[in-house]
Protein backbone atom coordinates (compact mmCIF):
# COMPACT_ATOMS: atom_id res chain seq x y z
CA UNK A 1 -68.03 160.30 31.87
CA UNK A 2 -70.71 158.15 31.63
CA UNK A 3 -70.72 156.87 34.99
CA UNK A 4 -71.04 160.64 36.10
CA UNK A 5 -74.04 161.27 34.57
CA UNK A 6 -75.88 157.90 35.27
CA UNK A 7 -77.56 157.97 38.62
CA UNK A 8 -77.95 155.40 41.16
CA UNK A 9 -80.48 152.69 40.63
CA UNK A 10 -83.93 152.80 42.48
CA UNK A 11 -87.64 151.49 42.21
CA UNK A 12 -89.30 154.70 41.00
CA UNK A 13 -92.05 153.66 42.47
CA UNK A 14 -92.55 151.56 46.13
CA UNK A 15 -95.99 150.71 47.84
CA UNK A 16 -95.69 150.34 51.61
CA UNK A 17 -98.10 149.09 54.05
CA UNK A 18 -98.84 150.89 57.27
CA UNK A 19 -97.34 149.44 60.13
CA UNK A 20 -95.25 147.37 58.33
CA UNK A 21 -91.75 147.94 57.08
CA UNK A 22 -90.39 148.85 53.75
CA UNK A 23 -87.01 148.71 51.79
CA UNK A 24 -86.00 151.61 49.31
CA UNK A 25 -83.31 150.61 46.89
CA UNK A 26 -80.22 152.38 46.32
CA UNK A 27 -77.67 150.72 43.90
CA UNK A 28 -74.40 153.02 42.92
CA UNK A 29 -72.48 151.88 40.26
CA UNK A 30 -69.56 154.12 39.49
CA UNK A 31 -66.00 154.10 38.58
CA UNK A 32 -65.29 156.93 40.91
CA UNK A 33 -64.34 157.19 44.60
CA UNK A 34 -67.76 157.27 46.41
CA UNK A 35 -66.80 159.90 49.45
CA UNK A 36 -70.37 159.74 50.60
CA UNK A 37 -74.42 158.88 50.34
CA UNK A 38 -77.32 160.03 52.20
CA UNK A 39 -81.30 159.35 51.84
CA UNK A 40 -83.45 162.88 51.48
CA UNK A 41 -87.09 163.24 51.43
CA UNK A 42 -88.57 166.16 49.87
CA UNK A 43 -90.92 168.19 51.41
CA UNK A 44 -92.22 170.53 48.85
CA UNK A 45 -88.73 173.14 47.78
CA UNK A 46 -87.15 172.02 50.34
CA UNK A 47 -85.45 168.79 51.35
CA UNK A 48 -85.10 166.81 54.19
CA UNK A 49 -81.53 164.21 55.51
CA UNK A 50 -82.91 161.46 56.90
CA UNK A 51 -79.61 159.22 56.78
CA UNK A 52 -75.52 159.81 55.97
CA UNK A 53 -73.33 156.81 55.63
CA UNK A 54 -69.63 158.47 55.71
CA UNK A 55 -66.42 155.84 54.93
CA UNK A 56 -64.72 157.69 57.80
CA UNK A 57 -67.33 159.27 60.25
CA UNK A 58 -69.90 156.15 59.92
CA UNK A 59 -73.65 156.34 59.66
CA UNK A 60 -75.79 158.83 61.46
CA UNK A 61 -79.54 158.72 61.48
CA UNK A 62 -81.33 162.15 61.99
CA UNK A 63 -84.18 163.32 63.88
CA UNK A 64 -87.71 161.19 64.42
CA UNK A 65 -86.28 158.37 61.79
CA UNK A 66 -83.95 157.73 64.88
CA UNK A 67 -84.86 153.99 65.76
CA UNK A 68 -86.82 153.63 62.28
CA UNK A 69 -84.33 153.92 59.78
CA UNK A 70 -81.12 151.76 59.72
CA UNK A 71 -78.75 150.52 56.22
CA UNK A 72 -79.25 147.27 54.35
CA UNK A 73 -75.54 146.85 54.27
CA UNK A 74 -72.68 148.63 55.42
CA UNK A 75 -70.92 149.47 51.97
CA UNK A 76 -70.79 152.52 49.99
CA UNK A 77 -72.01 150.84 46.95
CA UNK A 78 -75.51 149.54 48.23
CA UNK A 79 -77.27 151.81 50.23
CA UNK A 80 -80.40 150.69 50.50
CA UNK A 81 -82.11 151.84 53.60
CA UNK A 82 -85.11 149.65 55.68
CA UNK A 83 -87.94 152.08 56.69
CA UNK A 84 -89.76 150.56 59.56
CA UNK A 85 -93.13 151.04 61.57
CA UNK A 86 -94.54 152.67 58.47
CA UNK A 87 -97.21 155.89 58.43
CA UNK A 88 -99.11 157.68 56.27
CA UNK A 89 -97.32 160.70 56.96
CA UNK A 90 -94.05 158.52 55.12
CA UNK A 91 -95.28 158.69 51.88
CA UNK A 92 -93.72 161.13 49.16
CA UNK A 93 -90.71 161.47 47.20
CA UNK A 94 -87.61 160.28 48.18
CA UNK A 95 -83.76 161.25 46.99
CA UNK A 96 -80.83 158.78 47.34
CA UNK A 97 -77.16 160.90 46.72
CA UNK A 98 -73.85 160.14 46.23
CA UNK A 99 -70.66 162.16 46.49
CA UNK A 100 -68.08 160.94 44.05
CA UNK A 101 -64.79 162.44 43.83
CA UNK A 102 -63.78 164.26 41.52
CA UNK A 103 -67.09 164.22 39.66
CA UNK A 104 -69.22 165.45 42.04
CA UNK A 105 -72.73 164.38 42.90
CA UNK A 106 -75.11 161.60 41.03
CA UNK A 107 -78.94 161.30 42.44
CA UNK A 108 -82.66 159.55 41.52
CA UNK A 109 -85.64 159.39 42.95
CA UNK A 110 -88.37 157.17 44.75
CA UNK A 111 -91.79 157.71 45.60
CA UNK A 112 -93.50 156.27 48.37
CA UNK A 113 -97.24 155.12 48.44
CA UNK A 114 -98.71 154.62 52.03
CA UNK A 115 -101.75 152.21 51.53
CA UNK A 116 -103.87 151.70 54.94
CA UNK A 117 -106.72 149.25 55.67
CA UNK A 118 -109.16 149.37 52.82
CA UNK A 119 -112.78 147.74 52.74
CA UNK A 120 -112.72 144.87 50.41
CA UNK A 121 -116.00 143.51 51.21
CA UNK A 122 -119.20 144.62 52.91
CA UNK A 123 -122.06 142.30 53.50
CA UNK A 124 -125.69 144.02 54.32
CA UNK A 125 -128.34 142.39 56.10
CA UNK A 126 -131.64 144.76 55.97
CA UNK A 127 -134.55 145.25 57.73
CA UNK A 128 -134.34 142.70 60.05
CA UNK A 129 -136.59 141.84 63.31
CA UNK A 130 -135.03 140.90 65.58
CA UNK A 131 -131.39 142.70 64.06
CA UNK A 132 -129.47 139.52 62.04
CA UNK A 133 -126.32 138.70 62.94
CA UNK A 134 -122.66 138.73 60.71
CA UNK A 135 -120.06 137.22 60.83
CA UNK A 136 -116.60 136.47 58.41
CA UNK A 137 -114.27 134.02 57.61
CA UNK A 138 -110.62 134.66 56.25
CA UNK A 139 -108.70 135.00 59.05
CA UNK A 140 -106.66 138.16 56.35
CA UNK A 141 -108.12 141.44 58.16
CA UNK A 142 -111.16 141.94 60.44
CA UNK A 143 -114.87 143.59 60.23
CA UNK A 144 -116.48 146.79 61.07
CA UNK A 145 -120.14 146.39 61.96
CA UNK A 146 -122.90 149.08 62.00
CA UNK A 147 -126.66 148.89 62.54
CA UNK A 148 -129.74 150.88 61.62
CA UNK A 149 -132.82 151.24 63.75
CA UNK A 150 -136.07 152.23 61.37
CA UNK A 151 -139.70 153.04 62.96
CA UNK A 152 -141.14 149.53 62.63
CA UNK A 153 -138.68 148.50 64.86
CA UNK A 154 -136.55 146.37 62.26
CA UNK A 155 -133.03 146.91 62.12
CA UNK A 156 -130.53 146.83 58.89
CA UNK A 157 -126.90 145.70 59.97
CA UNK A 158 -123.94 146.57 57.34
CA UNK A 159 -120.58 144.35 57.92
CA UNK A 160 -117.44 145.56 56.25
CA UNK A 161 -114.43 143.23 55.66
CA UNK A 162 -111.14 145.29 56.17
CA UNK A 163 -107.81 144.02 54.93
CA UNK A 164 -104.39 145.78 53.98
CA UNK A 165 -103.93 145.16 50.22
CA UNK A 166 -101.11 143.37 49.48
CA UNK A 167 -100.30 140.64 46.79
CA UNK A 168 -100.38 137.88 48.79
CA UNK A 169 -103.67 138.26 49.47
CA UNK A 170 -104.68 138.46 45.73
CA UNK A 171 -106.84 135.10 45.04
CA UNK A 172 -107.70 134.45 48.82
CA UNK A 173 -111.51 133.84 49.75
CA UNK A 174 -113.20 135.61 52.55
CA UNK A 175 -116.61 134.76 53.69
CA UNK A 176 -120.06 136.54 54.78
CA UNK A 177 -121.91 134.12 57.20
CA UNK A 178 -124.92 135.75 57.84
CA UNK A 179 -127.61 134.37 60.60
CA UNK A 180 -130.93 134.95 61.85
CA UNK A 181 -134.04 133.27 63.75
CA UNK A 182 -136.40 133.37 60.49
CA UNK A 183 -133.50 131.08 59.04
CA UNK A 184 -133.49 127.36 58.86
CA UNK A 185 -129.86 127.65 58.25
CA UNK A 186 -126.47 130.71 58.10
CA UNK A 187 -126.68 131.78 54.85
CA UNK A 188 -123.09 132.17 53.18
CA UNK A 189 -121.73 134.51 50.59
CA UNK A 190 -118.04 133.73 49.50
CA UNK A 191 -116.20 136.03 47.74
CA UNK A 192 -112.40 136.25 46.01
CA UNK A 193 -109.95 139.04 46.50
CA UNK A 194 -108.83 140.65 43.33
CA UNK A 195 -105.95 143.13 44.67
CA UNK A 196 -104.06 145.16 42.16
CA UNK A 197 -100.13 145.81 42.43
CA UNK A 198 -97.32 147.34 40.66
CA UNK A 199 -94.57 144.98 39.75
CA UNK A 200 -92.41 142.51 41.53
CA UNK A 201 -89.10 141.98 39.92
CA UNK A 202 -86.65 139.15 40.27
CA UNK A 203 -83.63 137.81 37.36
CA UNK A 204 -82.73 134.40 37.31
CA UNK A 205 -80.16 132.57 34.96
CA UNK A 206 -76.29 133.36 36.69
CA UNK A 207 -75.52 130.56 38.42
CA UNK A 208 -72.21 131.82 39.82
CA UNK A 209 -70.67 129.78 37.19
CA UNK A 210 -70.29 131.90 34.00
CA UNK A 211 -66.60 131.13 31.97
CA UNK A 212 -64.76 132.26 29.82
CA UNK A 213 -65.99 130.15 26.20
CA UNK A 214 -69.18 129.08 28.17
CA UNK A 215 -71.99 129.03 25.36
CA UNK A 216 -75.69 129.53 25.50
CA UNK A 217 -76.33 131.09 29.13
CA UNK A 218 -79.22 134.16 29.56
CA UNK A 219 -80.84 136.24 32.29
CA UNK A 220 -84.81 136.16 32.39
CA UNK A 221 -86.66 138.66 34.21
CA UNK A 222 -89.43 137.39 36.25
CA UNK A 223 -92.29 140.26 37.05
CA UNK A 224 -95.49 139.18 39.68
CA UNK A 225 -98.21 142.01 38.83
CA UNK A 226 -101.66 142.53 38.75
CA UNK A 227 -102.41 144.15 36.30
CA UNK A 228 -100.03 142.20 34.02
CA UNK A 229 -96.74 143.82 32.71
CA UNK A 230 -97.03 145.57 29.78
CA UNK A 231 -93.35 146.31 29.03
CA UNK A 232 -90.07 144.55 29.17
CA UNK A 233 -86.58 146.72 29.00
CA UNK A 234 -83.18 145.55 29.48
CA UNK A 235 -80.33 147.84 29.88
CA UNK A 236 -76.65 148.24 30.74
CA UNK A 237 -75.63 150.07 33.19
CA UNK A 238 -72.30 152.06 31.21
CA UNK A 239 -74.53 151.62 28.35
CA UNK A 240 -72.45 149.72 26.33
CA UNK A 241 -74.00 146.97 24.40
CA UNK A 242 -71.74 144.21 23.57
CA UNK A 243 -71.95 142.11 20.33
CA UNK A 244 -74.07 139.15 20.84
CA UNK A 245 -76.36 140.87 23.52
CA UNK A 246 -79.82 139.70 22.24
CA UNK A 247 -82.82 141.26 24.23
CA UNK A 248 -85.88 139.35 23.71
CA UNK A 249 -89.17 140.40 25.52
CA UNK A 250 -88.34 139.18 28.74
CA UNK A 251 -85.49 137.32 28.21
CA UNK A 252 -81.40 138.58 28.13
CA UNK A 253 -80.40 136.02 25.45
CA UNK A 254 -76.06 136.21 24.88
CA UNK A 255 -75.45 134.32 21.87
CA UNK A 256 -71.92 134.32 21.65
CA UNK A 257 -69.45 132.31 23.79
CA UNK A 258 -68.75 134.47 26.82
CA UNK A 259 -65.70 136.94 27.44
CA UNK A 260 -64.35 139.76 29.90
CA UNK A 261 -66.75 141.97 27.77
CA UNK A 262 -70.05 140.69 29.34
CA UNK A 263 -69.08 141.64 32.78
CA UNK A 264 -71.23 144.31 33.68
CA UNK A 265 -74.45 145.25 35.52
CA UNK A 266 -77.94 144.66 33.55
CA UNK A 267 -80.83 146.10 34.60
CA UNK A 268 -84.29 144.82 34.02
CA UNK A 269 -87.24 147.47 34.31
CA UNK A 270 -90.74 146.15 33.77
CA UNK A 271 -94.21 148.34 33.69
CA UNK A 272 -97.71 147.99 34.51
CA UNK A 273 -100.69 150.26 34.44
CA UNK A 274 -100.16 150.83 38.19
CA UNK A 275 -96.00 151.65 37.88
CA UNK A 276 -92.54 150.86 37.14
CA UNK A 277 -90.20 148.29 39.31
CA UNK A 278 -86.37 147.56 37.50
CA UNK A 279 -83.63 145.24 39.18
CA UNK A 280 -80.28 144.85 38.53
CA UNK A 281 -77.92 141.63 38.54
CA UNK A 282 -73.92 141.81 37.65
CA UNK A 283 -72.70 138.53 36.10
CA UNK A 284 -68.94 138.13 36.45
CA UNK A 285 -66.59 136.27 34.64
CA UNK A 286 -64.04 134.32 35.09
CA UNK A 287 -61.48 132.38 34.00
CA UNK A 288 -61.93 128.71 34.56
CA UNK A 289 -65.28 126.66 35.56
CA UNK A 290 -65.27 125.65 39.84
CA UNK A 291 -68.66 123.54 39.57
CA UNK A 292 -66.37 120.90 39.88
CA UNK A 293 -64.04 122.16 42.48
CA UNK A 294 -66.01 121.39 45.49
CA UNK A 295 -67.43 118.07 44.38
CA UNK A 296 -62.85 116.95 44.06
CA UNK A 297 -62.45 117.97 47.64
CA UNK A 298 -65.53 116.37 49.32
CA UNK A 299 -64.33 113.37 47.38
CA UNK A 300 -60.81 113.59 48.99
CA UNK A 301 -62.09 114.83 52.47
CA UNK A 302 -64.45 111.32 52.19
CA UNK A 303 -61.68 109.14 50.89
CA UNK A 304 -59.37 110.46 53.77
CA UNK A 305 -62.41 110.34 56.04
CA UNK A 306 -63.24 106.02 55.29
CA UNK A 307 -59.55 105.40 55.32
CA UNK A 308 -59.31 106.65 58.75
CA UNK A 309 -62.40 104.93 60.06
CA UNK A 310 -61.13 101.64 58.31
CA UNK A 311 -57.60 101.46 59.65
CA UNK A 312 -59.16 102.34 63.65
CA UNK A 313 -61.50 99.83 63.21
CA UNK A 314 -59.16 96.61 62.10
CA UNK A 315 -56.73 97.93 64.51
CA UNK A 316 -59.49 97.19 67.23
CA UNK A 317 -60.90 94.18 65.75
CA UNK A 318 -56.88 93.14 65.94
CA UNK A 319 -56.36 93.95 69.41
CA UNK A 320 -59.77 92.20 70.58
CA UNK A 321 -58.80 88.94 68.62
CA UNK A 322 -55.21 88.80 70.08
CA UNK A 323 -56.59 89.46 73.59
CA UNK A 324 -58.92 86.37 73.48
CA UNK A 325 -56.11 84.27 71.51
CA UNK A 326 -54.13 85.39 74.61
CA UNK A 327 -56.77 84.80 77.67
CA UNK A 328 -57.95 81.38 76.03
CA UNK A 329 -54.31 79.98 76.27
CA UNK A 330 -54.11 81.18 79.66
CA UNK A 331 -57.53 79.39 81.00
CA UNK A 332 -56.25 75.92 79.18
CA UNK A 333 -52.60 76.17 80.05
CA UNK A 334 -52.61 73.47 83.28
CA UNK A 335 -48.95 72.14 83.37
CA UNK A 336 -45.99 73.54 85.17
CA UNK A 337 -42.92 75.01 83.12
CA UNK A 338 -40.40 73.23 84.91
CA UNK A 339 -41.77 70.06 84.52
CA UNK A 340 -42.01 67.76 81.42
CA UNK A 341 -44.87 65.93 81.61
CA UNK A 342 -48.44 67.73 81.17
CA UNK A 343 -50.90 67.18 84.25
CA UNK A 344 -54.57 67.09 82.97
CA UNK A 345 -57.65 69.03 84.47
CA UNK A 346 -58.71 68.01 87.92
CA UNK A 347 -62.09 67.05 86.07
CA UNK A 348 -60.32 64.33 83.87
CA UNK A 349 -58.88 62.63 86.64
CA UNK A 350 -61.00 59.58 88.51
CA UNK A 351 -61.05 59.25 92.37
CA UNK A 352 -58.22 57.07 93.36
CA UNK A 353 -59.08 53.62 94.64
CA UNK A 354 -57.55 52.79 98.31
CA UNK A 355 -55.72 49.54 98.30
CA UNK A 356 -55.11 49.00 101.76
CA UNK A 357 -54.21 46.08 103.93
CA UNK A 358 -57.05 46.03 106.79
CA UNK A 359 -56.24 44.17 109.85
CA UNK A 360 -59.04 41.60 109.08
CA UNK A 361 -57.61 40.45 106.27
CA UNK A 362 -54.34 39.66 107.79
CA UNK A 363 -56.08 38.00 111.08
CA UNK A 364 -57.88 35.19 108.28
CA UNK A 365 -54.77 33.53 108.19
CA UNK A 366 -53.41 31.06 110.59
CA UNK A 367 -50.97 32.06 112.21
CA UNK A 368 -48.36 30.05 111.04
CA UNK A 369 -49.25 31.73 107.98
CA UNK A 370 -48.84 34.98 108.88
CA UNK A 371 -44.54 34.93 109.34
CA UNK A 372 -44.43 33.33 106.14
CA UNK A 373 -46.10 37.04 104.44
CA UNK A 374 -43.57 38.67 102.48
CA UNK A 375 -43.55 42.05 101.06
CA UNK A 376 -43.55 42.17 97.26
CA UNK A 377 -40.30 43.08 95.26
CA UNK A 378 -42.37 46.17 94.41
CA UNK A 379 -43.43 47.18 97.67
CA UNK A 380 -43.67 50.94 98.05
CA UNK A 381 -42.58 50.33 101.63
CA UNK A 382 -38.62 49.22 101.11
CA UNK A 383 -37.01 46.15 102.25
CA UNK A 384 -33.93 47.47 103.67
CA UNK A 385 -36.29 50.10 105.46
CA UNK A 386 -38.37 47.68 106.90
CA UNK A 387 -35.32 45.20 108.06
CA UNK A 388 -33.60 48.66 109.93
CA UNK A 389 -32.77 47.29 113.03
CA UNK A 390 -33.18 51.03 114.86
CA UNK A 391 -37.17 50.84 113.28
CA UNK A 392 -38.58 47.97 115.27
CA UNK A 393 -41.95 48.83 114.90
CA UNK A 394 -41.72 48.55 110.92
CA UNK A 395 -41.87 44.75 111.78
CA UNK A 396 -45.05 45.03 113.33
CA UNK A 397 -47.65 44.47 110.35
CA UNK A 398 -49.99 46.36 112.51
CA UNK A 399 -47.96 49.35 112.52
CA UNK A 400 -47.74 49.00 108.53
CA UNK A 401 -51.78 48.97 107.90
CA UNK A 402 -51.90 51.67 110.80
CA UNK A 403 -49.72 53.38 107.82
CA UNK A 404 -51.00 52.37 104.97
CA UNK A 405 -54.66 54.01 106.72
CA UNK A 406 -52.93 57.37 107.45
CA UNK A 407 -51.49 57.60 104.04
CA UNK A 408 -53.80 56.35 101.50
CA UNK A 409 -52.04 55.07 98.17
CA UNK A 410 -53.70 55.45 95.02
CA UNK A 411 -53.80 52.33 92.65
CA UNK A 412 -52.90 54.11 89.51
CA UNK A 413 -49.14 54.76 91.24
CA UNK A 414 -48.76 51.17 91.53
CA UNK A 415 -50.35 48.41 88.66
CA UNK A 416 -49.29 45.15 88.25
CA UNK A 417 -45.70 45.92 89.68
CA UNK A 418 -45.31 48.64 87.34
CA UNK A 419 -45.62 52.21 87.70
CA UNK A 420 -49.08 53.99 85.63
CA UNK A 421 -48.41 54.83 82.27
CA UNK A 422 -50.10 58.11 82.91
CA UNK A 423 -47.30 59.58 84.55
CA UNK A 424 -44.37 58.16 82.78
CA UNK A 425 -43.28 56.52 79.95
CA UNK A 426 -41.96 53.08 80.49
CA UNK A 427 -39.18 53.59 77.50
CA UNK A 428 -37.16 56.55 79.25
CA UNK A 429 -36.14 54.10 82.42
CA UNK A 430 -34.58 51.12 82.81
CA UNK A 431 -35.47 48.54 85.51
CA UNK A 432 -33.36 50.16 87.74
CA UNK A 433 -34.65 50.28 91.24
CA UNK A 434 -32.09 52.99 91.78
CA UNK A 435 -33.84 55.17 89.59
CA UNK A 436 -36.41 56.16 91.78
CA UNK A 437 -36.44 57.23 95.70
CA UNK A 438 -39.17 56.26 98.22
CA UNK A 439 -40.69 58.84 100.43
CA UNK A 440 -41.84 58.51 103.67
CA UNK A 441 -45.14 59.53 102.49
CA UNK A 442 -45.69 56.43 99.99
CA UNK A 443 -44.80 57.70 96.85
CA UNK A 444 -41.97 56.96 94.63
CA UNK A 445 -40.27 59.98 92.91
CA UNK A 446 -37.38 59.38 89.74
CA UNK A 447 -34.41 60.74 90.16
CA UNK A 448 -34.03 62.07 86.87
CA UNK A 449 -37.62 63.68 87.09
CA UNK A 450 -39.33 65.66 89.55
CA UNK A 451 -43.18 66.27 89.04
CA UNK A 452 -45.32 69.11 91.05
């Protein structure tokens, strides 16, 4: 029953500026089924709709506040209503309704105060000759300038400073610069805005976070006026009061650890000389605290996040040290597979000295000398081969330098009647000349080895 009878909640009293837009409050707060609300304005004993919001048919706007008027929200409980492109002809007294079933209708009230551009300074410069000039600094409104033209040909000017009054423009400083020949400099007059406004209401103090056992939590009601509040009043919507409620000027103190009986909407109204502005805020409670909640899961999220980023990043540190492991064997590797014996860079090998029997050294001797010439044991050239009756021209010593020329044999294949230890080892072969096969090119290969 008592939700029937309590109406919904609006600023009794709202100031708008012309021009500008405006918001009028309407807060319903019932247990009922809400099956409609509207915005009225009343024009004397009658009544005008200026808005229906309808949970089936929608919202519909009427007549001229077509394109002005439009809902805060779109829910049945908060139908607060934006005003815009404000007039003079908007102020008055407003009437927010709801239909509840199956208690019927619950209304209040708002009135509207249009204010316009009002003079809040004038600067006068009189009798003049030549007329003085004005001028102002502010940059809040702008200036209306009129002269006077007496007999004597001198000439008063009045300046007047217009601004629309609002709070924020209480405390500003505006200006009166004020020049003329007969000067030896602008004279200035300064001057501070004192603007005077009902109310400005805001609560503070729920945090989102209010538990079941939480202790000392409060709302305080915050009021911007000018002149300054004279009144504090906090009530409950369903007018209950709950034990521990503690109301202290403007302060909502609840001195008992919290339960399911707190939840509720409060209401903070607070008064001035020029009117009345209230606000309401519903704490709810719950069961467990969740400040902690979302501080666990950006932890995980981050842990996940770092272990990801880790593992890709050794995986491609991995991959780039096994690929230079891999390309540096490659460059170094400079032996053959099939063969046993490694073969050193080109760059580590000298040039191969020629050791060649020239012609001139053979003509030196006498040439009894010459038959005696045998080839040594170690010859690369073979005996046998040389002694072949069908090769004639082996004989010929000629023909063998003529050879020797055209194939040029190195001096590290053939030291001291040995073969270079560079190649092969002299402890795998015996001194077995059929180990190893001559060439016709000069060289000697083993049988049990074959190099590239």
């Amino acid at each position: 029953m008592l939700s029937a009878l309590a109406g919904p909640i609006v600023d009794p009293h709202v100031t708008a500026v012309w021009g500008k837009k405006v918001a009028l409050k309407c807060i319903i707060d019932v247990n009922e089924t809400i099956t409609q609300v509207s915005w009225e304005k009343i024009h004397g004993k009658s009544s005008q709709t200026i808005a229906v919001h309808h949970p089936e048919y929608g919202i519909s706007v009427q007549g001229e506040y077509q394109g002005r008027v439009s809902f805060k929200n779109y829910s049945l409980t908060d139908a607060t209503i934006i005003l815009k492109n404000v007039s003079f002809s908007d102020a008055g007294e407003y009437i927010c309704k709801a239909v509840t079933f199956p208690l019927g209708n619950t209304q209040s009230s708002t009135t509207v105060t249009v204010l316009g551009k009002t003079i809040a300074a004038t600067c006068i410069a009189a009798t003049g000759k030549p007329a003085a000039e004005i001028d102002w600094e502010g940059g809040l409104g702008e200036m209306e300038s009129s002269s006077t033209v007496f007999p004597n040909d001198t000439v008063t000017v009045v300046s007047q400073y217009m601004i629309v009054p609002t709070r924020f423009a209480r405390g500003r400083l505006i200006t009166c610069i004020v020049r003329h020949p007969a000067l030896e400099k602008e004279m200035r007059f300064p001057h501070v805005l004192d603007i005077q406004y009902a109310p400005e209401v805001s609560v503070t103090g729920y945090d989102g976070n209010w538990f079941i056992g939480r202790e000392n939590v409060q709302l305080r009601c915050n009021a911007d006026a000018n002149p300054l509040p004279m009144e504090f009043m906090w009530t409950r919507l369903d007018g209950q009061w709950p034990e521990g409620l503690l109301s202290v000027n403007n302060t909502l103190q609840f001195s008992s650890p919290l339960t399911y009986n707190y939840t509720g909407t409060y209401i903070c109204k607070v008064t001035n000389s020029l009117g009345q502005r209230s606000l309401a805020t519903e704490p709810r409670i719950i069961n467990f605290p969740t400040s902690t909640l979302p501080a666990m899961q950006e932890d995980t999220w981050g842990t996940v996040i770092g272990s990801a980023v880790g593992g890709a990043l050794f995986l491609i540190l991995v991959s780039v040290l096994v690929g230079i492991i891999c390309y540096r064997r490659r460059r170094t590797f400079r032996g053959d597979y099939f063969a046993k014996n490694y073969i050193p860079p080109s760059d580590m090998q000298k040039e191969s000295q020629i050791d060649v029997l020239q012609s001139d050294d053979v003509d030196s001797y006498p040439d009894s000398l010459k038959k005696e010439i045998k080839h040594p044991m170690n010859s690369l050239i073979s005996k046998d081969y040389l002694e072949d009756p069908e090769k004639p021209e082996w004989n010929n010593i000629d023909n063998i330098n003529r050879y020797q020329e055209r194939y040029e044999r190195p001096m590290d294949y053939y030291e001291g009647g040995t073969l270079g230890m560079k190649y092969m080892g002299g402890e795998c072969y015996d001194d077995n000349e059929e180990d190893f096969v001559s060439h016709i090119d000069g060289s000697v290969i083993s049988r049990r080895e074959w190099y590239v």
